[in-house]
N, C-alpha and C. Protein backbone atom coordinates (compact mmCIF):
# COMPACT_ATOMS: atom_id res chain seq x y z
N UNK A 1 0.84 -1.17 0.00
CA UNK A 1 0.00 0.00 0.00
C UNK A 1 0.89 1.24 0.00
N UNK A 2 0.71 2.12 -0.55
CA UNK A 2 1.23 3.32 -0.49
C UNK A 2 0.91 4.10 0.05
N UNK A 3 2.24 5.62 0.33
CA UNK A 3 2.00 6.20 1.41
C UNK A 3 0.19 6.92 1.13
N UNK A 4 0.09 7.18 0.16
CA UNK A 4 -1.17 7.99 -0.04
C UNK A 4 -2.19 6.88 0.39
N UNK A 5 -2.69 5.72 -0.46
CA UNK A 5 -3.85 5.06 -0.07
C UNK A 5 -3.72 4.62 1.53
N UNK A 6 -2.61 4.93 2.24
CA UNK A 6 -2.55 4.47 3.50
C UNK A 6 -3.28 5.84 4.16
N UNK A 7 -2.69 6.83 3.88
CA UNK A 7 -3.48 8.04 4.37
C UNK A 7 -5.01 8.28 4.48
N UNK A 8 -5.30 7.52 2.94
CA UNK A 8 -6.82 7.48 2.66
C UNK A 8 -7.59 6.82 3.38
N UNK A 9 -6.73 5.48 3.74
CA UNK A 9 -7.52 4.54 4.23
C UNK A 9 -7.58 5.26 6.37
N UNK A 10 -6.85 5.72 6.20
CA UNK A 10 -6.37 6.17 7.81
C UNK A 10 -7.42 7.12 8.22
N UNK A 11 -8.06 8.04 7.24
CA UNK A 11 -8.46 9.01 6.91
C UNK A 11 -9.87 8.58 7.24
N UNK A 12 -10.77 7.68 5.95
CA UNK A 12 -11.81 6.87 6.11
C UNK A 12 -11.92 5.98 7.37
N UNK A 13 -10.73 5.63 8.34
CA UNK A 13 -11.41 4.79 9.73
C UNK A 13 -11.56 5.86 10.39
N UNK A 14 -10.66 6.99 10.44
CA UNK A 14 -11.01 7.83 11.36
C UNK A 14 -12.42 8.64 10.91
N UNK A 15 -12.99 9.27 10.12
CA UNK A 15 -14.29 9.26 9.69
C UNK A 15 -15.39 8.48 10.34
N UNK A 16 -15.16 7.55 10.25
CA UNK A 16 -16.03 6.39 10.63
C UNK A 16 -16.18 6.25 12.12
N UNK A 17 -15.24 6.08 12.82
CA UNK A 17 -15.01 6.24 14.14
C UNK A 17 -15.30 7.93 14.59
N UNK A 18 -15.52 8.97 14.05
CA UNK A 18 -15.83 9.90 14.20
C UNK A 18 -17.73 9.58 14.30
N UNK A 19 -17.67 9.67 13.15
CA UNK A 19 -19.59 9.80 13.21
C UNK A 19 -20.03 8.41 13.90
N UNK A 20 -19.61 7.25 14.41
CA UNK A 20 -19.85 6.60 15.54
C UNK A 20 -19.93 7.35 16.75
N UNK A 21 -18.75 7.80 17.03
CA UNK A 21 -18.62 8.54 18.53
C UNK A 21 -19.34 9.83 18.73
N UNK A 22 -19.66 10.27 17.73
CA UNK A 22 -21.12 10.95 17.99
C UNK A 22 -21.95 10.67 17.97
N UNK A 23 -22.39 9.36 17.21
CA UNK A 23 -24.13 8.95 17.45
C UNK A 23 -24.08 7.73 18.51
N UNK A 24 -23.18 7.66 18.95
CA UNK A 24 -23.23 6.61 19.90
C UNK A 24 -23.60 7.38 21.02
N UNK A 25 -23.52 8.51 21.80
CA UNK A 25 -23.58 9.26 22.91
C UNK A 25 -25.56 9.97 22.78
N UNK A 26 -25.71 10.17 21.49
CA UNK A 26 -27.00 10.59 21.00
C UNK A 26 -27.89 9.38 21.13
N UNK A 27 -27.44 8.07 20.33
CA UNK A 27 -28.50 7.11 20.75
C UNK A 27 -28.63 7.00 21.97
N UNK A 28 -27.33 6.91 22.98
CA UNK A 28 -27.89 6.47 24.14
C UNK A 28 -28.72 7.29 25.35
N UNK A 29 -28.44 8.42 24.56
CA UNK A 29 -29.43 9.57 25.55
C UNK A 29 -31.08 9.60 24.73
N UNK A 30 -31.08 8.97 23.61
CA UNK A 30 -32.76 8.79 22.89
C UNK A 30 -33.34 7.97 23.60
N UNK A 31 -32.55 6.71 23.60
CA UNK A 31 -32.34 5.47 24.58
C UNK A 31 -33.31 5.86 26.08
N UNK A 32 -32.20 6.61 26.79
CA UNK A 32 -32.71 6.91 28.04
C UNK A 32 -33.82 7.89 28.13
N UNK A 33 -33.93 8.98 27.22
CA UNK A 33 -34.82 9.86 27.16
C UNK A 33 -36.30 9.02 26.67
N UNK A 34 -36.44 8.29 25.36
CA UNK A 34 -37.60 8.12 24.93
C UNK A 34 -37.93 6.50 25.01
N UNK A 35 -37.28 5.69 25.33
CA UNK A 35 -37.47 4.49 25.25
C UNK A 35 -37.73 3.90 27.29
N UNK A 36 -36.53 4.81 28.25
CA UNK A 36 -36.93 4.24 29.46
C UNK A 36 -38.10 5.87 29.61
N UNK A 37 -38.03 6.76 28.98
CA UNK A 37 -38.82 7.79 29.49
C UNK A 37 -38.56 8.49 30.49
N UNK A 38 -36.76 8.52 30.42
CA UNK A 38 -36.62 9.04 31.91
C UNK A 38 -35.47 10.56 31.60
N UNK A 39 -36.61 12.13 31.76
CA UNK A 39 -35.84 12.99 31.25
C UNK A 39 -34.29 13.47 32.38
N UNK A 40 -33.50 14.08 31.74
CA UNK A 40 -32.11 14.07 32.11
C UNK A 40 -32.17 15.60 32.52
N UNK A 41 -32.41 16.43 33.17
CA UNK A 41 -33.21 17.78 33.29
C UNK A 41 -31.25 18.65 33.69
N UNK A 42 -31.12 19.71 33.33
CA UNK A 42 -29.99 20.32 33.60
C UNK A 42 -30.71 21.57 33.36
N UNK A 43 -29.62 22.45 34.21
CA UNK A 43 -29.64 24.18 34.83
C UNK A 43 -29.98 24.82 33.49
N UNK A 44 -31.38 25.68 33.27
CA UNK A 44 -31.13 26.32 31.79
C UNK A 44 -29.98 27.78 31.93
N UNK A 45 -29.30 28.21 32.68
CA UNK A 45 -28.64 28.46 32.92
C UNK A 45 -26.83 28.71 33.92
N UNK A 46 -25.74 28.85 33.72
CA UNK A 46 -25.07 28.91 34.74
C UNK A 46 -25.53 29.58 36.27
N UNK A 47 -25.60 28.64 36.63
CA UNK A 47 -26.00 29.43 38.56
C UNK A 47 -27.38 29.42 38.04
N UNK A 48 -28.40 29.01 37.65
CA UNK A 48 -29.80 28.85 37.50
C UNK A 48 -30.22 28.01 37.98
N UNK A 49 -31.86 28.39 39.31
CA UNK A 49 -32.17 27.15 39.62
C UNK A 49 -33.21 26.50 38.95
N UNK A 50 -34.05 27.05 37.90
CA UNK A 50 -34.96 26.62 36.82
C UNK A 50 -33.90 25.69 35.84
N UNK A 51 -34.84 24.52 35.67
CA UNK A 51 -33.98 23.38 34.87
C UNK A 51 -34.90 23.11 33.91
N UNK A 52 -34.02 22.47 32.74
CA UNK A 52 -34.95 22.04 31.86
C UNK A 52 -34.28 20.78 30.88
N UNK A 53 -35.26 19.67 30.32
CA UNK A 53 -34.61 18.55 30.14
C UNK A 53 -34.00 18.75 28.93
N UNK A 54 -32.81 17.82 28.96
CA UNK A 54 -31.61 17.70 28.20
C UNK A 54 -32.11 17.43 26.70
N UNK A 55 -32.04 17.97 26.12
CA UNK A 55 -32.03 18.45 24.53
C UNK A 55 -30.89 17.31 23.56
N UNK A 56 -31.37 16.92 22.18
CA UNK A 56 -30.10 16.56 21.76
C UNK A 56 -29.06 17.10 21.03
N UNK A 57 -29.50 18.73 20.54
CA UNK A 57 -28.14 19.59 20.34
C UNK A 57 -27.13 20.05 21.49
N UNK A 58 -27.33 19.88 22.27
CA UNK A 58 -25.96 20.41 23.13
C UNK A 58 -24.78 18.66 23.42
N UNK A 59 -26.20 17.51 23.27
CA UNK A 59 -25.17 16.09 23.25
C UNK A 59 -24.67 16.21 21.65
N UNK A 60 -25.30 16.87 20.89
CA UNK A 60 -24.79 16.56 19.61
C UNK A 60 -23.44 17.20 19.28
N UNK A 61 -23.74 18.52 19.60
CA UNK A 61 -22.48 19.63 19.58
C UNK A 61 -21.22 19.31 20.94
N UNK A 62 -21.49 18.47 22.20
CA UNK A 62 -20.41 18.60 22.84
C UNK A 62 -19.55 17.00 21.91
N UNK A 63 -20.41 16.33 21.80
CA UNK A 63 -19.83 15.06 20.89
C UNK A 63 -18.76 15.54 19.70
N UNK A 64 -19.39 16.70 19.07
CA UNK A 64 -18.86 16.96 17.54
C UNK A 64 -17.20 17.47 17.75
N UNK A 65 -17.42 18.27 18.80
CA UNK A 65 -16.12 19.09 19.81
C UNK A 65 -15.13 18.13 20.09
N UNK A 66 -15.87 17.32 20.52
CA UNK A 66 -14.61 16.23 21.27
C UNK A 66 -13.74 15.59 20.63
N UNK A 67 -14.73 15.02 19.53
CA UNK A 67 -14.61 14.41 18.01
C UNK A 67 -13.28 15.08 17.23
N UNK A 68 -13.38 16.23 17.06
CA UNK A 68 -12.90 17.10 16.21
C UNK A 68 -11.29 17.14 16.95
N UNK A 69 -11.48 17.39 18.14
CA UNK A 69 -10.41 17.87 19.15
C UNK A 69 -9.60 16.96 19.22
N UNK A 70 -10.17 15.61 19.26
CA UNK A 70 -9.69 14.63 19.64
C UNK A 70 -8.63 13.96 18.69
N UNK A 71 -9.32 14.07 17.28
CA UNK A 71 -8.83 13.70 15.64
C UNK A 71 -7.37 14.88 15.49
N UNK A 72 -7.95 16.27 15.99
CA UNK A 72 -6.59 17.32 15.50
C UNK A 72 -5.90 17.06 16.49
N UNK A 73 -5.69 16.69 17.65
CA UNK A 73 -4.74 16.54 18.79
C UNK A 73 -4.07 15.45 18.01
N UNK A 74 -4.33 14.12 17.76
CA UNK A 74 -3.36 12.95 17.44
C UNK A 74 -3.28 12.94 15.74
N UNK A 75 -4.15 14.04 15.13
CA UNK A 75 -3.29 14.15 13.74
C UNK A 75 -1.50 15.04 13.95
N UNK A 76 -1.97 15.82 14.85
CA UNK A 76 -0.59 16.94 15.50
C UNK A 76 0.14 15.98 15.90
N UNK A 77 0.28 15.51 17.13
CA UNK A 77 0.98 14.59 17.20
C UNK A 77 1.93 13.92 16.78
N UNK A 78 0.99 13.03 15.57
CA UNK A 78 1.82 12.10 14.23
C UNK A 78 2.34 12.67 14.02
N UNK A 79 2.00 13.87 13.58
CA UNK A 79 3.17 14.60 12.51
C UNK A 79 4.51 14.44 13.32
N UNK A 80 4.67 15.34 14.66
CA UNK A 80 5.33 15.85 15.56
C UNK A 80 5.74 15.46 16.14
N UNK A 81 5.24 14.23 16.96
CA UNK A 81 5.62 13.16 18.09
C UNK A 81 6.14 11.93 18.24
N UNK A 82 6.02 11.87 16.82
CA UNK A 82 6.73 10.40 16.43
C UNK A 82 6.35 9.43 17.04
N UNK A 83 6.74 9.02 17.38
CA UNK A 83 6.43 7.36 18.14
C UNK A 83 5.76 7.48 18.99
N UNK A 84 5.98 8.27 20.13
CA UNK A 84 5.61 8.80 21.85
C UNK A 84 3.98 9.29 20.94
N UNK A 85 3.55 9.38 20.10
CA UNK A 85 2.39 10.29 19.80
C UNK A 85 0.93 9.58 20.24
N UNK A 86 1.04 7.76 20.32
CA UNK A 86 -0.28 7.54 20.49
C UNK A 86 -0.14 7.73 22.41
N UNK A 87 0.76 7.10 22.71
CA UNK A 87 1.24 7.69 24.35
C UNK A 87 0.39 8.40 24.89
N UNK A 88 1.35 9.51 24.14
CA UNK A 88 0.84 11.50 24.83
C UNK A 88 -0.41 11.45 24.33
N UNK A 89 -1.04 10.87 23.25
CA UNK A 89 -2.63 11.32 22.94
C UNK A 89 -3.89 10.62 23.85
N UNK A 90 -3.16 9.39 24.06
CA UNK A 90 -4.18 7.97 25.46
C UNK A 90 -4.18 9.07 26.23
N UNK A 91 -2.92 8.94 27.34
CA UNK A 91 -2.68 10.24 28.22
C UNK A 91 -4.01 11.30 28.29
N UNK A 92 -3.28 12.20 27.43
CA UNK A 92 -4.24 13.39 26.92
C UNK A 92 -5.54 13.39 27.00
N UNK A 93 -6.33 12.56 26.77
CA UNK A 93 -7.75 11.79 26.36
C UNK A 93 -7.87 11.31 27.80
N UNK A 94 -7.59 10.42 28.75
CA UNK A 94 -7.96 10.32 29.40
C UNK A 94 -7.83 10.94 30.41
N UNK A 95 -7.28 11.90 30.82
CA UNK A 95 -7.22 13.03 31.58
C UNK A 95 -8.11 13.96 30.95
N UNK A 96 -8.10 14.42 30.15
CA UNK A 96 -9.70 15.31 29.22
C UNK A 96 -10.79 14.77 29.97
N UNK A 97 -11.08 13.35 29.85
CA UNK A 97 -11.94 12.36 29.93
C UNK A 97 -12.57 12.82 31.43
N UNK A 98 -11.70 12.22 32.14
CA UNK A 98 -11.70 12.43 34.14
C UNK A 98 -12.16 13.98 34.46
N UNK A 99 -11.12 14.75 33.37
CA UNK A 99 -11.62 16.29 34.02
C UNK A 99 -12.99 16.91 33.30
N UNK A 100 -13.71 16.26 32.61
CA UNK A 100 -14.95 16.86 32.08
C UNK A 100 -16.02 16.13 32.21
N UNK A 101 -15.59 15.26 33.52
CA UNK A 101 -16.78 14.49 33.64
C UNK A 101 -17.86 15.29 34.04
N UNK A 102 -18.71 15.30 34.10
CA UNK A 102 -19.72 16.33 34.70
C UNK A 102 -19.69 16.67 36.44
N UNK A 103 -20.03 17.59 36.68
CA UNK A 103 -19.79 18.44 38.15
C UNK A 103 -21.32 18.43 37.96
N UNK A 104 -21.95 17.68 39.25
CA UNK A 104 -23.33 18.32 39.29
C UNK A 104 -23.71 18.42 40.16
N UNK A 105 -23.87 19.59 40.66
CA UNK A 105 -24.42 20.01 41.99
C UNK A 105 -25.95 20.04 41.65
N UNK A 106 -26.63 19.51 42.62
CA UNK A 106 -28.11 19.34 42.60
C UNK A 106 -28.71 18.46 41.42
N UNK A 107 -28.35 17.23 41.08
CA UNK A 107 -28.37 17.18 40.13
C UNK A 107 -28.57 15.35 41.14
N UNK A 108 -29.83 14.45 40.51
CA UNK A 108 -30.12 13.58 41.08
C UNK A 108 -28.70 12.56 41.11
N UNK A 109 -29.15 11.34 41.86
CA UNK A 109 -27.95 10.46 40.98
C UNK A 109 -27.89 9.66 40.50
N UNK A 110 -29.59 9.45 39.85
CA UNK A 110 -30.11 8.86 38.73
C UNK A 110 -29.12 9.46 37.59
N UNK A 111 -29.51 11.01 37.09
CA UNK A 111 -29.00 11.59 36.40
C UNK A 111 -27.94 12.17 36.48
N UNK A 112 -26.93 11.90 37.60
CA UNK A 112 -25.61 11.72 37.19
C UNK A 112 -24.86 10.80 36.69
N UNK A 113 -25.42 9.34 36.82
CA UNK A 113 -24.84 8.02 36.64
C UNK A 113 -25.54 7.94 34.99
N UNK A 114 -26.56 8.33 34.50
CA UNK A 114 -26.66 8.62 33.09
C UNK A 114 -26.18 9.44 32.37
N UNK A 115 -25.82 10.93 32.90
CA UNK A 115 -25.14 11.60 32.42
C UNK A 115 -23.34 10.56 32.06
N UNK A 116 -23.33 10.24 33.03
CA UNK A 116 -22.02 9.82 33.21
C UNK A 116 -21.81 8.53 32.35
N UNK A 117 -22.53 8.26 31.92
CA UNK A 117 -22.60 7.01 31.00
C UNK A 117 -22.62 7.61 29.87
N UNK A 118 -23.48 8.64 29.55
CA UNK A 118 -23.36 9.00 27.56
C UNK A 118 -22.25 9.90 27.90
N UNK A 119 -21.43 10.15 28.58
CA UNK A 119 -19.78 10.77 28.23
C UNK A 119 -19.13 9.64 28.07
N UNK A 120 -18.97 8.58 29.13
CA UNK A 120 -18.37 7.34 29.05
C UNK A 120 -18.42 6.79 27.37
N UNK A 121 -19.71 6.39 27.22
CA UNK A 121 -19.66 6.21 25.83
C UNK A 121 -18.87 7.11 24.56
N UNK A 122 -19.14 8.22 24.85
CA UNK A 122 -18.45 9.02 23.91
C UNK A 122 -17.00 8.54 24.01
N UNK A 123 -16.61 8.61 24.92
CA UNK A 123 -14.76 8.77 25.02
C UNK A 123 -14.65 6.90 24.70
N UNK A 124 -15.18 6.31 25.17
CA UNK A 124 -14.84 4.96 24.72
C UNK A 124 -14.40 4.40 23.53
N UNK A 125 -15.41 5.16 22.53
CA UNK A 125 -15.59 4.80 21.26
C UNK A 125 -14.50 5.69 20.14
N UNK A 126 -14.52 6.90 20.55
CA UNK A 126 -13.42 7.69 20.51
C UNK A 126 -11.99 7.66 20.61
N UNK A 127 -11.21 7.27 22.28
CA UNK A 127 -10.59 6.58 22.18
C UNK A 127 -10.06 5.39 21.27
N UNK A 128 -10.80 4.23 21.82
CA UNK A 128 -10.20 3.25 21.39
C UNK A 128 -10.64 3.18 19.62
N UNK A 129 -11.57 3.50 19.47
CA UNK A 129 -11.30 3.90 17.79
C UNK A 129 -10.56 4.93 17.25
N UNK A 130 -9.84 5.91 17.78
CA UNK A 130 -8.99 6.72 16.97
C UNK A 130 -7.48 5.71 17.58
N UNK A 131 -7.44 4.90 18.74
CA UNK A 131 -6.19 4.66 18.52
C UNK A 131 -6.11 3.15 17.58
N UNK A 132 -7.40 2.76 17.45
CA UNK A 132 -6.59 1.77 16.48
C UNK A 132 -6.58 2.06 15.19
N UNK A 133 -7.20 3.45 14.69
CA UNK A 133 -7.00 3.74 13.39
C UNK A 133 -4.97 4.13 13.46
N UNK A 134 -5.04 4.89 14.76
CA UNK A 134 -2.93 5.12 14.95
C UNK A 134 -2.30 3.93 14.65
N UNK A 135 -2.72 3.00 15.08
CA UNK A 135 -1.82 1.58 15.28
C UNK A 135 -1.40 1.06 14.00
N UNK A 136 -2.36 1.40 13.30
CA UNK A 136 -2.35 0.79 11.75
C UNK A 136 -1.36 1.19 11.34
N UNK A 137 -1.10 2.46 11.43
CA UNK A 137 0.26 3.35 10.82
C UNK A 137 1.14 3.29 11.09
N UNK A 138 1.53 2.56 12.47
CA UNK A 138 3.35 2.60 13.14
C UNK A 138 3.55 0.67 12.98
């Protein structure tokens, strides 16, 4: 294979593993939202005590973020990091991971342990699918 169709092909898993790791975090909040019927209610504002249930553009858009962030961090990397690059990017990712877990003050713990599951999912799929699209390449 050559260097280009290797790129292509590197290119197309990561794609793929991209729009997974976003609809994987979306199904599972449809999942919990419309199938157990159980809404996920968050602050409609910072420091607000009026709440209102969890929507799927803000799971769609924090997914797309992560996605994106996640792909340009360990494309940088490769270039840059040589070998140490899938390392520093696991690393990276799972410390991201730990520090954005959700903080929820007042917040049941029904719906923290669900919240905490459609992030889980996100980074899972994310993870371990952007690093085995890396692996392919070294």
């Amino acid at each position: 294979m050559t260097t280009t169709q290797a790129r292509s092909t590197r290119r197309r898993d990561r794609a793929v593993v991209a729009v997974t790791a976003v609809a994987t975090p979306v199904v599972l909040w449809a999942l919990i939202t419309y199938a157990f019927g159980f809404d996920i209610t968050v602050p409609e504002s910072f420091g607000s005590s009026s709440r209102t249930a969890l929507e799927p553009v803000p799971v769609i858009a924090t997914a797309v973020a992560a996605v994106l962030a996640g792909w340009a961090l360990l494309a940088l990397l490769e270039r840059f990091a040589g070998r140490r690059a899938l390392t520093i990017w696991t690393t990276v990712a799972v410390v991201v991971f730990l520090g954005t877990l959700p903080y929820m003050p007042g917040f049941t713990v029904a719906e923290r342990l669900l919240l905490g599951l459609v992030h889980l999912s996100l980074a899972l799929v994310l993870v371990l699918g952007l690093r085995r699209t890396a692996r392919a390449r070294h």
